[in-house]
PDB file of N, CA and C in Angstrom:
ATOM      1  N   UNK A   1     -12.210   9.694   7.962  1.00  0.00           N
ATOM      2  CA  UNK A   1     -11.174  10.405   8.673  1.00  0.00           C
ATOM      3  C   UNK A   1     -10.285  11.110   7.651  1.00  0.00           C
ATOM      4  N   UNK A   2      -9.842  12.222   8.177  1.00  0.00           N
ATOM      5  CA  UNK A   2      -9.327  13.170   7.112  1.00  0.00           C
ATOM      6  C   UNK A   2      -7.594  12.411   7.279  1.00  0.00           C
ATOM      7  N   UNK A   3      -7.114  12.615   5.868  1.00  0.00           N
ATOM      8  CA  UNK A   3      -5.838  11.919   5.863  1.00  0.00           C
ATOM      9  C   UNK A   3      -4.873  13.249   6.469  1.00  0.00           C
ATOM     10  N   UNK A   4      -3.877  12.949   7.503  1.00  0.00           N
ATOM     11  CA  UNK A   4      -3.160  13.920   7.998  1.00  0.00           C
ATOM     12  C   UNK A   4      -1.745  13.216   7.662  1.00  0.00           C
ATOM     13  N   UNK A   5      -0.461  14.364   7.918  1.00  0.00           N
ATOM     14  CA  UNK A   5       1.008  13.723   7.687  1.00  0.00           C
ATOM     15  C   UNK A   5       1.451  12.824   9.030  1.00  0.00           C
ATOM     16  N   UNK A   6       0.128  12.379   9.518  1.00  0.00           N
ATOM     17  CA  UNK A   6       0.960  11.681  10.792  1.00  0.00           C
ATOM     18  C   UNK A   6       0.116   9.936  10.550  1.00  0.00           C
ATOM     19  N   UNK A   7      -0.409   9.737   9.276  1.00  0.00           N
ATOM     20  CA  UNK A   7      -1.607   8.811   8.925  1.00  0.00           C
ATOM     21  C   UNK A   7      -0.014   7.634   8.920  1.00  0.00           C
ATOM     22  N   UNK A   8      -0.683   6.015   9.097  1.00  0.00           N
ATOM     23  CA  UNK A   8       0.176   4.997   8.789  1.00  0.00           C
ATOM     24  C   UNK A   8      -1.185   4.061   8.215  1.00  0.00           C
ATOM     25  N   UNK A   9      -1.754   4.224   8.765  1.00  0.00           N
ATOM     26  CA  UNK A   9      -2.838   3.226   8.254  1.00  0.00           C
ATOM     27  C   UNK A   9      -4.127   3.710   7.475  1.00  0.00           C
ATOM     28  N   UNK A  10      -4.225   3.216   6.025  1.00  0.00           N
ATOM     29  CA  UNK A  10      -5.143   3.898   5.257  1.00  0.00           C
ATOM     30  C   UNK A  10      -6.195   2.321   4.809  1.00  0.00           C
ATOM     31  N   UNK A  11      -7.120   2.527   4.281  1.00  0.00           N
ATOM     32  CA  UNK A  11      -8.285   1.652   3.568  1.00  0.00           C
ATOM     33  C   UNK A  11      -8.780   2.509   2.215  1.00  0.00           C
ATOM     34  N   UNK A  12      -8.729   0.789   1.721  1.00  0.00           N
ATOM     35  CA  UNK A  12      -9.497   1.769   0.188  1.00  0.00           C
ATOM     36  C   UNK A  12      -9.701   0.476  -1.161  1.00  0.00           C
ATOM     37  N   UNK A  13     -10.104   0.971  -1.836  1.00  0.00           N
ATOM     38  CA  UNK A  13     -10.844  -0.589  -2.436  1.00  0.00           C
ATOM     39  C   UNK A  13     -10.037   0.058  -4.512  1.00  0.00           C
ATOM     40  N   UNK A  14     -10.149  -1.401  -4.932  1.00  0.00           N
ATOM     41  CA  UNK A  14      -9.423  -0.888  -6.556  1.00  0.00           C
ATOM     42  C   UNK A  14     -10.152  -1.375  -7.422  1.00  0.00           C
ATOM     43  N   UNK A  15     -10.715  -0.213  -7.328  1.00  0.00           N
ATOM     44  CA  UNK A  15     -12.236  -0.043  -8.469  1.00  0.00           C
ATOM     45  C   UNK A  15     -11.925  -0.235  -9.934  1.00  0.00           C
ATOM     46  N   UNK A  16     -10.605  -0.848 -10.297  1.00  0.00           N
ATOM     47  CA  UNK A  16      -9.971  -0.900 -11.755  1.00  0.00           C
ATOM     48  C   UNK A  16      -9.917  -2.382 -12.024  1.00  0.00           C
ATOM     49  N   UNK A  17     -10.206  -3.225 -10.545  1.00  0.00           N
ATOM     50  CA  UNK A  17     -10.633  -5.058 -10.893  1.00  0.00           C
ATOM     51  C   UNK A  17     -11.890  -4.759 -10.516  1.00  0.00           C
ATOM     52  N   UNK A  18     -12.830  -4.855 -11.681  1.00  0.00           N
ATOM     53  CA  UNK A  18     -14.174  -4.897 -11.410  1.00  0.00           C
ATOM     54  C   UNK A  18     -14.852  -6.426 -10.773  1.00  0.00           C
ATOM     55  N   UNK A  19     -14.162  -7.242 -10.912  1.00  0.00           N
ATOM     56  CA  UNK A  19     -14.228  -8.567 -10.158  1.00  0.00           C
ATOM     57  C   UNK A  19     -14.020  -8.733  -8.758  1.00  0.00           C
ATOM     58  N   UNK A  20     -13.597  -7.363  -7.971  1.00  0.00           N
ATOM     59  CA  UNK A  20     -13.506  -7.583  -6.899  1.00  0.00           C
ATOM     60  C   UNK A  20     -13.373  -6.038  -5.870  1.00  0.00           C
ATOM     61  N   UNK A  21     -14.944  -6.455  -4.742  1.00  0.00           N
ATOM     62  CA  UNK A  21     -15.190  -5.285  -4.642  1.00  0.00           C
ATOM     63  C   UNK A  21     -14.600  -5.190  -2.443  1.00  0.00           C
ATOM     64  N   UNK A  22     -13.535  -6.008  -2.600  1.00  0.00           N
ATOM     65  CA  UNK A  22     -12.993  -5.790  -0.868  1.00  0.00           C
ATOM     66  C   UNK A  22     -12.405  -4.553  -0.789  1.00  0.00           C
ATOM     67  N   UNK A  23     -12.585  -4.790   0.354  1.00  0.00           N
ATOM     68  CA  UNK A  23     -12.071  -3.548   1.370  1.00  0.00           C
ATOM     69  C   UNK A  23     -10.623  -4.109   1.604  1.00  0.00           C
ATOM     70  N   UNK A  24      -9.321  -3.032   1.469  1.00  0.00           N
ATOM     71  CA  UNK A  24      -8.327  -3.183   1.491  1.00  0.00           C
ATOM     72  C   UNK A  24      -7.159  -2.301   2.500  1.00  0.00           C
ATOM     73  N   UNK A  25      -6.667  -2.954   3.393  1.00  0.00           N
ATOM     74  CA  UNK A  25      -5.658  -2.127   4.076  1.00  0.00           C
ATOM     75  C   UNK A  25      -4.479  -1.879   3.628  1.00  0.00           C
ATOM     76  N   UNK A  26      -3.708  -0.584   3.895  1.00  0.00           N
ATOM     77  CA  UNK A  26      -2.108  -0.342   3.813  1.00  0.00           C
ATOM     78  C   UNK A  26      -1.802   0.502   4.921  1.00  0.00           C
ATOM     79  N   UNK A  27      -0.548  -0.063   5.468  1.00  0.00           N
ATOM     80  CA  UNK A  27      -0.099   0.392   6.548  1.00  0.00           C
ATOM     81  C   UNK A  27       1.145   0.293   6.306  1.00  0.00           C
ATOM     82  N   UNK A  28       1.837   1.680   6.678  1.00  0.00           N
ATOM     83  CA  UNK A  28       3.286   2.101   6.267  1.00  0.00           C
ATOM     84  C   UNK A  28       3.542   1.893   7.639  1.00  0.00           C
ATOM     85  N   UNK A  29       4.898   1.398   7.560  1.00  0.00           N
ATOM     86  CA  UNK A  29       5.802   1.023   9.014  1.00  0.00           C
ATOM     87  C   UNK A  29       7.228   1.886   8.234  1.00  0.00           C
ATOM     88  N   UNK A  30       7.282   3.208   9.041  1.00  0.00           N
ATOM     89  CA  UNK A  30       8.345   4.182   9.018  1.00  0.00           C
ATOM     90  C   UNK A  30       9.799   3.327   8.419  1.00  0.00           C
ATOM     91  N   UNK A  31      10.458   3.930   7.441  1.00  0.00           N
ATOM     92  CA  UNK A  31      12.105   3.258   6.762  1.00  0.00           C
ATOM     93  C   UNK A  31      11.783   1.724   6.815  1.00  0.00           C
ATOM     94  N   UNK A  32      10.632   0.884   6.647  1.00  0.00           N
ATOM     95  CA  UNK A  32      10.725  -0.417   6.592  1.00  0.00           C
ATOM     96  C   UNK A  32      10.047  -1.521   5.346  1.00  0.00           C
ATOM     97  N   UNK A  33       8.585  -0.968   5.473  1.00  0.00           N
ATOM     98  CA  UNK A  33       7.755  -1.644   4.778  1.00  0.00           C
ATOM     99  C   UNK A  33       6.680  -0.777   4.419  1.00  0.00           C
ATOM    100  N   UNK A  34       5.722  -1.487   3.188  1.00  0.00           N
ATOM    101  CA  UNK A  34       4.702  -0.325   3.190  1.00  0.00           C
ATOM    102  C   UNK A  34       3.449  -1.759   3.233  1.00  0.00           C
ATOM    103  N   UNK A  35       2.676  -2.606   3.968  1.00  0.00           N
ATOM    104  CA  UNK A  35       1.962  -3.434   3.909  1.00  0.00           C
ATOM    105  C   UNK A  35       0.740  -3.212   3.052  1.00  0.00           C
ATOM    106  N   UNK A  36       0.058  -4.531   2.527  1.00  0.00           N
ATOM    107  CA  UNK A  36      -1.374  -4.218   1.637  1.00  0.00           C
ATOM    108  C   UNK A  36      -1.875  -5.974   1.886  1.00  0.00           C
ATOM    109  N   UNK A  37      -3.049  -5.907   2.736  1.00  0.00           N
ATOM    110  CA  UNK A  37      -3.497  -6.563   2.836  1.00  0.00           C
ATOM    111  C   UNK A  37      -5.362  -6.806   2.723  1.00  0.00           C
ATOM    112  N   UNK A  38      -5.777  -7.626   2.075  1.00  0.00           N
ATOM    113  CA  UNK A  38      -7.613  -7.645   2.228  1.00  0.00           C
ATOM    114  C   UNK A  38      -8.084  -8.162   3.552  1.00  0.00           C
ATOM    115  N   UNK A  39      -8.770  -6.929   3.519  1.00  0.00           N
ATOM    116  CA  UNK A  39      -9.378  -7.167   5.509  1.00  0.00           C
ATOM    117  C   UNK A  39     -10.339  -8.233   5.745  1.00  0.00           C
ATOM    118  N   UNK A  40     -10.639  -9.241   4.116  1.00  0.00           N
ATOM    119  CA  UNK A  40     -11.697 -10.568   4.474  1.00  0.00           C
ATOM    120  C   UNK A  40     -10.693 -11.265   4.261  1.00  0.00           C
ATOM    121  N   UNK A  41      -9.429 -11.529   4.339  1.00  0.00           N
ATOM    122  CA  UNK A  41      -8.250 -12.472   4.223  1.00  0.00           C
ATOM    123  C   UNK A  41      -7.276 -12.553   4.824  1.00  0.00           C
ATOM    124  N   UNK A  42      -6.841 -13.384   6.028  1.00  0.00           N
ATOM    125  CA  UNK A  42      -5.248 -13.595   6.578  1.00  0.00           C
ATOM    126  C   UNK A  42      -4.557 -14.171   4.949  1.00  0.00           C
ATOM    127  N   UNK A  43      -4.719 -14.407   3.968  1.00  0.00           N
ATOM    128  CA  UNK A  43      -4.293 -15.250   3.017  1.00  0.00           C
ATOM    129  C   UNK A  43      -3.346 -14.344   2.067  1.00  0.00           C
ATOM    130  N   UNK A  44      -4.452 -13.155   1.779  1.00  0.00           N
ATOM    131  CA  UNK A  44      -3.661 -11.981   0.954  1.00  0.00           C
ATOM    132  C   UNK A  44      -3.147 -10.555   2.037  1.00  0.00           C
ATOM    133  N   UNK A  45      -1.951 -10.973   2.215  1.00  0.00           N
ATOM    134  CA  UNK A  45      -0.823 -10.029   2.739  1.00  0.00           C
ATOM    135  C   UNK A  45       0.422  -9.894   1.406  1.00  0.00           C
ATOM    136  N   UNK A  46       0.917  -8.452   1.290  1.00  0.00           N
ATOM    137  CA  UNK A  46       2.001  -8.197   0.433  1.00  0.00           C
ATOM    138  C   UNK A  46       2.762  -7.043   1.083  1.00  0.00           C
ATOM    139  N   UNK A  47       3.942  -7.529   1.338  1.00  0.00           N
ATOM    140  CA  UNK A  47       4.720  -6.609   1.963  1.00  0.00           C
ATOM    141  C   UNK A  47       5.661  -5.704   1.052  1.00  0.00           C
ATOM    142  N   UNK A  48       5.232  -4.741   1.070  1.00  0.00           N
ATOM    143  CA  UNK A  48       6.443  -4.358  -0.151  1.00  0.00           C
ATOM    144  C   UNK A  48       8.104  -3.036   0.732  1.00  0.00           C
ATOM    145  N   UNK A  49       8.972  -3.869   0.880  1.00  0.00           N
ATOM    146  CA  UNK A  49      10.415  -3.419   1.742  1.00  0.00           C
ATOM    147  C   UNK A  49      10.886  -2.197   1.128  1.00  0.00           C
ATOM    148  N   UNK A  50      11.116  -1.590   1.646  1.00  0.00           N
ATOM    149  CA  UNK A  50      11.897  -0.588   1.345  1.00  0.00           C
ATOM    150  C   UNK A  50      13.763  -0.840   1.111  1.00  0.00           C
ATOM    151  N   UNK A  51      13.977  -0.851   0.114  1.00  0.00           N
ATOM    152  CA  UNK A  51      15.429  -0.923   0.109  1.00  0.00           C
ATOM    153  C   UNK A  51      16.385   0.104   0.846  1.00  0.00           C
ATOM    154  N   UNK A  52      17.263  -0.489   1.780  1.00  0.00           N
ATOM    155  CA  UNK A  52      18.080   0.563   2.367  1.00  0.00           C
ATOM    156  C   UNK A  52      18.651   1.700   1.342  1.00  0.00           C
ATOM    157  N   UNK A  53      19.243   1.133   0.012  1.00  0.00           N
ATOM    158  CA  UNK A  53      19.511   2.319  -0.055  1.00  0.00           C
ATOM    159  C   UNK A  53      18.653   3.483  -1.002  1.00  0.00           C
ATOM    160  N   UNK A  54      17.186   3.387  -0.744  1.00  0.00           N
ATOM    161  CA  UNK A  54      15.901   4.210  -0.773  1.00  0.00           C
ATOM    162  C   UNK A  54      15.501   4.534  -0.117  1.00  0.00           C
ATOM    163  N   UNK A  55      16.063   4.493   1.551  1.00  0.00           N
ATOM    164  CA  UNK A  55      15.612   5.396   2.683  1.00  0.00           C
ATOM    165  C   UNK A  55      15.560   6.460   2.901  1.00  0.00           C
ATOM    166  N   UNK A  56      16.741   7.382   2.266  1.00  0.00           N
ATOM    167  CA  UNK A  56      16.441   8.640   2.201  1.00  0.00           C
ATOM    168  C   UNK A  56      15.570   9.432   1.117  1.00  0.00           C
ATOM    169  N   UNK A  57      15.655   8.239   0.411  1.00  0.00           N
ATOM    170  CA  UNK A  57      14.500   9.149  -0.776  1.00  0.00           C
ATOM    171  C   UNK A  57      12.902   9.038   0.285  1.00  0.00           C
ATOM    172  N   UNK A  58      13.103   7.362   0.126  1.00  0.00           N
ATOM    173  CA  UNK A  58      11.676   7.978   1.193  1.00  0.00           C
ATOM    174  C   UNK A  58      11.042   8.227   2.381  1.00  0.00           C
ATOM    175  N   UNK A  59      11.815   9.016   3.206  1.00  0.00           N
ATOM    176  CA  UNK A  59      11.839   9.507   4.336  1.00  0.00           C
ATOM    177  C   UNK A  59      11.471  11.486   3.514  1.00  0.00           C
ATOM    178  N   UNK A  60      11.895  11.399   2.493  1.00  0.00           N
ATOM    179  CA  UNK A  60      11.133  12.855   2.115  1.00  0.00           C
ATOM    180  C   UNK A  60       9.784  12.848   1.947  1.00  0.00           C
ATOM    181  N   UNK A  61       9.168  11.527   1.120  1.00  0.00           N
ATOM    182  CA  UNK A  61       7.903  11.487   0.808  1.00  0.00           C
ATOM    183  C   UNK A  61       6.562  11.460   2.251  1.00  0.00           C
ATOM    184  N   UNK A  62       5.737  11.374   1.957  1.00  0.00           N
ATOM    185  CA  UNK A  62       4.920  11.534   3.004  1.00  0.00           C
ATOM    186  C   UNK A  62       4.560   9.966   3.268  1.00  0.00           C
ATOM    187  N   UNK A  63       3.617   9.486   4.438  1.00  0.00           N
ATOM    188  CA  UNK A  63       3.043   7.927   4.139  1.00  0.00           C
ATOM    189  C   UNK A  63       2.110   7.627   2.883  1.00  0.00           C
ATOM    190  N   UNK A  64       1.272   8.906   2.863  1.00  0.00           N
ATOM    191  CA  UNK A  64       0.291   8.779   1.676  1.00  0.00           C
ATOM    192  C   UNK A  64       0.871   8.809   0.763  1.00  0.00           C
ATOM    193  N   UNK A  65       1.721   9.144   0.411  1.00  0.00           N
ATOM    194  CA  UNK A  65       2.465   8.880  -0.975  1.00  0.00           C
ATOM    195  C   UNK A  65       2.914   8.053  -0.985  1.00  0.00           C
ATOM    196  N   UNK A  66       3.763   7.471   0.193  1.00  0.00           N
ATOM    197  CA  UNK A  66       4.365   5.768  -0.456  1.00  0.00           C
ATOM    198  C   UNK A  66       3.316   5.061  -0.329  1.00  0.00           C
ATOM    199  N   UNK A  67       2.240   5.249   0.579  1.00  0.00           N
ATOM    200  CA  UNK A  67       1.312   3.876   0.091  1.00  0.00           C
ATOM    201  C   UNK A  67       0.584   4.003  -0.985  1.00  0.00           C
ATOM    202  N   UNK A  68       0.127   5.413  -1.992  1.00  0.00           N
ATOM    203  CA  UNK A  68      -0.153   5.401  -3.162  1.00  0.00           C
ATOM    204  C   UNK A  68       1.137   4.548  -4.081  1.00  0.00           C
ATOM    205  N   UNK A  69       2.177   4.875  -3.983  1.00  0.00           N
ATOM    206  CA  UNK A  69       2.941   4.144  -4.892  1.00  0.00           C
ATOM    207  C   UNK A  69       3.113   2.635  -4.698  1.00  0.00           C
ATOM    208  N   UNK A  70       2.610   2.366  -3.625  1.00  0.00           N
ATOM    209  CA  UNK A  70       2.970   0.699  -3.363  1.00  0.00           C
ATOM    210  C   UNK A  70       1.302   0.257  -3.993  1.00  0.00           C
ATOM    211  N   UNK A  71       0.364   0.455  -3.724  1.00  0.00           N
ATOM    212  CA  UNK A  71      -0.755   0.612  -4.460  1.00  0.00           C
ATOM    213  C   UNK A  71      -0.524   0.870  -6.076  1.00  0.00           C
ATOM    214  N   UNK A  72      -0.165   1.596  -6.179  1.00  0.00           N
ATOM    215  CA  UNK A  72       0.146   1.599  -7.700  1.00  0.00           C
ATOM    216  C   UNK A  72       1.017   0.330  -8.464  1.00  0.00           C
ATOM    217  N   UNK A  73       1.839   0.148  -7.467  1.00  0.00           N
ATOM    218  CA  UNK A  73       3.289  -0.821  -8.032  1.00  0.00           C
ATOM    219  C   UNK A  73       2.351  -2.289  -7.511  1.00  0.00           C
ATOM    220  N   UNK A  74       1.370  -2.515  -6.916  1.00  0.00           N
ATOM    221  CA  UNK A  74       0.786  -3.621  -6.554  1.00  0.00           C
ATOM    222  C   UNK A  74      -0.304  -3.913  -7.890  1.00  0.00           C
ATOM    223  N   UNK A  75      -1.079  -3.110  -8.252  1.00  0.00           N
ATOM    224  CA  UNK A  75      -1.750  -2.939  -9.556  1.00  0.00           C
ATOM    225  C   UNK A  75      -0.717  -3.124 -10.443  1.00  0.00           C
ATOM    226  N   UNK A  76       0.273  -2.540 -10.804  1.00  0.00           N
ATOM    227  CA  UNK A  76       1.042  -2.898 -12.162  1.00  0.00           C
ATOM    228  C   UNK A  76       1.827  -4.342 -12.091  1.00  0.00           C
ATOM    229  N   UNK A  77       1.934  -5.077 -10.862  1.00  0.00           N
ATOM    230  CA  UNK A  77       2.626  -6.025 -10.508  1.00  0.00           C
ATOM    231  C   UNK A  77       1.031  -7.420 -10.483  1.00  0.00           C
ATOM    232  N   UNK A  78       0.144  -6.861 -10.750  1.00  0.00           N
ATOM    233  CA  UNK A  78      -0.963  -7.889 -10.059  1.00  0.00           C
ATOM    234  C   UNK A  78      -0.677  -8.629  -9.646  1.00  0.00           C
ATOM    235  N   UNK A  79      -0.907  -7.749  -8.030  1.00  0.00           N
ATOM    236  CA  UNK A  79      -0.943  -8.558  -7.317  1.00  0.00           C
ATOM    237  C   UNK A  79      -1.932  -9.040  -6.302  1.00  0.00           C
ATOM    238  N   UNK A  80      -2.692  -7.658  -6.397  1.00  0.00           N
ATOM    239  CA  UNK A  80      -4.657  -7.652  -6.054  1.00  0.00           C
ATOM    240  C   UNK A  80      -5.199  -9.074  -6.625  1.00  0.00           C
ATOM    241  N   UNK A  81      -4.360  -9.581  -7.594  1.00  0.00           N
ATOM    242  CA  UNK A  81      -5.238 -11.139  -8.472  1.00  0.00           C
ATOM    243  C   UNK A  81      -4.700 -12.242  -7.822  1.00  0.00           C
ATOM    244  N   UNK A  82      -3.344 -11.948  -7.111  1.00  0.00           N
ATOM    245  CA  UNK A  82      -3.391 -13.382  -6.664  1.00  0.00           C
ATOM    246  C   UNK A  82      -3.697 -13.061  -4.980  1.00  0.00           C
ATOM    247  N   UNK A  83      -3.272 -14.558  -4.587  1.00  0.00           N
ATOM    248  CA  UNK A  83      -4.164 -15.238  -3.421  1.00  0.00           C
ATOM    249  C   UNK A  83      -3.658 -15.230  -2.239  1.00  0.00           C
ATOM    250  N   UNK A  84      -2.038 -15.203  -2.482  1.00  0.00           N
ATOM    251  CA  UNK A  84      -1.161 -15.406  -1.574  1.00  0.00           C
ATOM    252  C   UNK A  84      -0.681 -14.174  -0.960  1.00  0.00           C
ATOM    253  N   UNK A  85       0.567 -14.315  -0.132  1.00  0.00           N
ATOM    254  CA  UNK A  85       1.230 -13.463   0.640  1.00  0.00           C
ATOM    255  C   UNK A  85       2.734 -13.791   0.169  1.00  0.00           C
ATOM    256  N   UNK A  86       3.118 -12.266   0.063  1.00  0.00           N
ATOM    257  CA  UNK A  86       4.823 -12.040  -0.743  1.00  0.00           C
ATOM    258  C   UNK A  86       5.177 -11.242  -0.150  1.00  0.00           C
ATOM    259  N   UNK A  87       6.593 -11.044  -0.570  1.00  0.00           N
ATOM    260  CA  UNK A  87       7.308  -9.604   0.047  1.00  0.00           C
ATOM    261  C   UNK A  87       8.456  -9.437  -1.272  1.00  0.00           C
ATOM    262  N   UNK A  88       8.134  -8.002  -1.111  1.00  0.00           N
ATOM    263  CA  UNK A  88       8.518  -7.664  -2.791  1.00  0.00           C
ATOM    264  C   UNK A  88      10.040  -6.579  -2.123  1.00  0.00           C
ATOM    265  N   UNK A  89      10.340  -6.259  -3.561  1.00  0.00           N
ATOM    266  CA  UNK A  89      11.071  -5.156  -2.937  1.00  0.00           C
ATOM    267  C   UNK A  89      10.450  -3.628  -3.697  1.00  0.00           C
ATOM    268  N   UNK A  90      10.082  -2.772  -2.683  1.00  0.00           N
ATOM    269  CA  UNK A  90       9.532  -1.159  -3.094  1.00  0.00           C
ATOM    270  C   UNK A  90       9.519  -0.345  -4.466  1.00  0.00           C
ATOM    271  N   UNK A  91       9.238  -0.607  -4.988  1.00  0.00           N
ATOM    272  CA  UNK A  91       9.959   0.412  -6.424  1.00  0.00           C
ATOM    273  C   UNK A  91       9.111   1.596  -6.612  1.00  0.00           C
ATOM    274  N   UNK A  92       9.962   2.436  -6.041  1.00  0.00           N
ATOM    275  CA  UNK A  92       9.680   3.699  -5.813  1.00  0.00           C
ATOM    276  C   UNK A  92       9.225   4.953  -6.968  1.00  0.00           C
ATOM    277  N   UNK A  93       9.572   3.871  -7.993  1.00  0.00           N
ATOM    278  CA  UNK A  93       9.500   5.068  -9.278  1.00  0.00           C
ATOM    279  C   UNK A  93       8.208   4.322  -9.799  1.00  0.00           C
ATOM    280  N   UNK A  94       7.581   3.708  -9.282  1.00  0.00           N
ATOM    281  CA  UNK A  94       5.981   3.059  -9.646  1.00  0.00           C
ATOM    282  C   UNK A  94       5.068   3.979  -9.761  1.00  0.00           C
ATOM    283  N   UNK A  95       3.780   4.100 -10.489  1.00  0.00           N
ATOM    284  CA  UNK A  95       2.969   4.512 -11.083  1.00  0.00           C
ATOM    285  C   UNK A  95       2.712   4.808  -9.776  1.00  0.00           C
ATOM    286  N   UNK A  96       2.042   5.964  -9.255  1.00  0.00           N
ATOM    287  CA  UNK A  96       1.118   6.275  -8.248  1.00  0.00           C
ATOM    288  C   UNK A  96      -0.370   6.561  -8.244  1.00  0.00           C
ATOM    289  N   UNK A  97      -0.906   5.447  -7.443  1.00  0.00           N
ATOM    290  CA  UNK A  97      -2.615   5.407  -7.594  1.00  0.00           C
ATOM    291  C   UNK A  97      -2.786   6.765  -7.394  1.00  0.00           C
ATOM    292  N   UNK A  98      -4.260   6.360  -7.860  1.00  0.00           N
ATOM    293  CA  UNK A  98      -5.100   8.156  -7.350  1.00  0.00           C
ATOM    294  C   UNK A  98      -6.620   7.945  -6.660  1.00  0.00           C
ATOM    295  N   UNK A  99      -5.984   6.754  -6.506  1.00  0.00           N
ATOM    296  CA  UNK A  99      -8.143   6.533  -5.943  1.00  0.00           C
ATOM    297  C   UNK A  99      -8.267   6.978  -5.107  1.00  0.00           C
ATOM    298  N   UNK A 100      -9.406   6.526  -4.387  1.00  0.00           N
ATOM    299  CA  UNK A 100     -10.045   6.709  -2.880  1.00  0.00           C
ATOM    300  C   UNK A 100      -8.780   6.489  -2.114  1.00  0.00           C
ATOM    301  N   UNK A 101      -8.572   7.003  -1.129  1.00  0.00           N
ATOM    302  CA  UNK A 101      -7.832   6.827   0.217  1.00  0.00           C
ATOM    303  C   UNK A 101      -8.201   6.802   1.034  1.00  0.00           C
ATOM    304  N   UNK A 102      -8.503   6.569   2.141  1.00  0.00           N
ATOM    305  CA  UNK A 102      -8.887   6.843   3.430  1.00  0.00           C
ATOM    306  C   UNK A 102      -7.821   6.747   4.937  1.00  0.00           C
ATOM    307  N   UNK A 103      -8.126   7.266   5.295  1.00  0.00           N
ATOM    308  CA  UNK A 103      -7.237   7.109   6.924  1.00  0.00           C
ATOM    309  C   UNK A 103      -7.434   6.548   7.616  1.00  0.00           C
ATOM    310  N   UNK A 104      -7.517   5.550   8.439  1.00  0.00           N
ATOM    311  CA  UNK A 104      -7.779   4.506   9.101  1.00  0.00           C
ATOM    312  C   UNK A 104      -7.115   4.497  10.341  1.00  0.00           C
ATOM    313  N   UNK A 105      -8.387   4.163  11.455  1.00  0.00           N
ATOM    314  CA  UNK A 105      -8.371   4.425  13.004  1.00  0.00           C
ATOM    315  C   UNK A 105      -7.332   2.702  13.438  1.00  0.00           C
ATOM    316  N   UNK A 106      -6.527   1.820  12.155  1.00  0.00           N
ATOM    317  CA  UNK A 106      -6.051   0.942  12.580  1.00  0.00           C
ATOM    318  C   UNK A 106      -4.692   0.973  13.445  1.00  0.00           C
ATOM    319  N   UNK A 107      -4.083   0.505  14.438  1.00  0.00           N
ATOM    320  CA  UNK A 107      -2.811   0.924  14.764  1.00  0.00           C
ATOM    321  C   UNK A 107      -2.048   0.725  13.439  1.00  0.00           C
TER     322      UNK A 107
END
């Protein structure tokens, strides 16, 4: 599915842990959260919040861009390595992935 500015839910896998080849969701929930979870795991969920006062910065950006940067800030944070479920806070000035993306028919 072609990624459009109305996308919340994307899939895509991080071909940079060669140890691990899942399929991975992110789903942006508008001024709140940007989620990243592995679709073979209730176990690994990471919520990463948007700080209130970073709402207006990212209410300019698109979804695909904050979930590249939460993707990015999840890789520099490894957090693809561990097991569990967290909730971080957003850091917006994080490296932004460039991999595969995809758009996803998930609500």
């Amino acid at each position: 599915m072609e990624i459009s500015g109305k996308n919340s839910s994307f899939s895509f896998r991080i071909p940079e842990n060669e140890f691990d080849d899942s399929v991975y969701v992110a789903h942006y929930s508008r001024d709140l959260y940007v989620l990243l979870s592995r679709m073979d795991s209730e176990a690994m969920v990471v919520a990463f919040e948007i700080p209130r006062v970073k709402l207006a910065r990212s209410r300019r950006l698109s979804s695909e861009a904050l979930v590249r940067t939460a993707i990015g800030q999840g890789i520099r944070d490894g957090v693809f390595e561990s097991a569990g479920s967290s909730w971080r806070e957003f850091d917006l000035d994080s490296p932004t992935w460039t991999g595969d993306l995809l758009a996803s028919d998930l609500p």
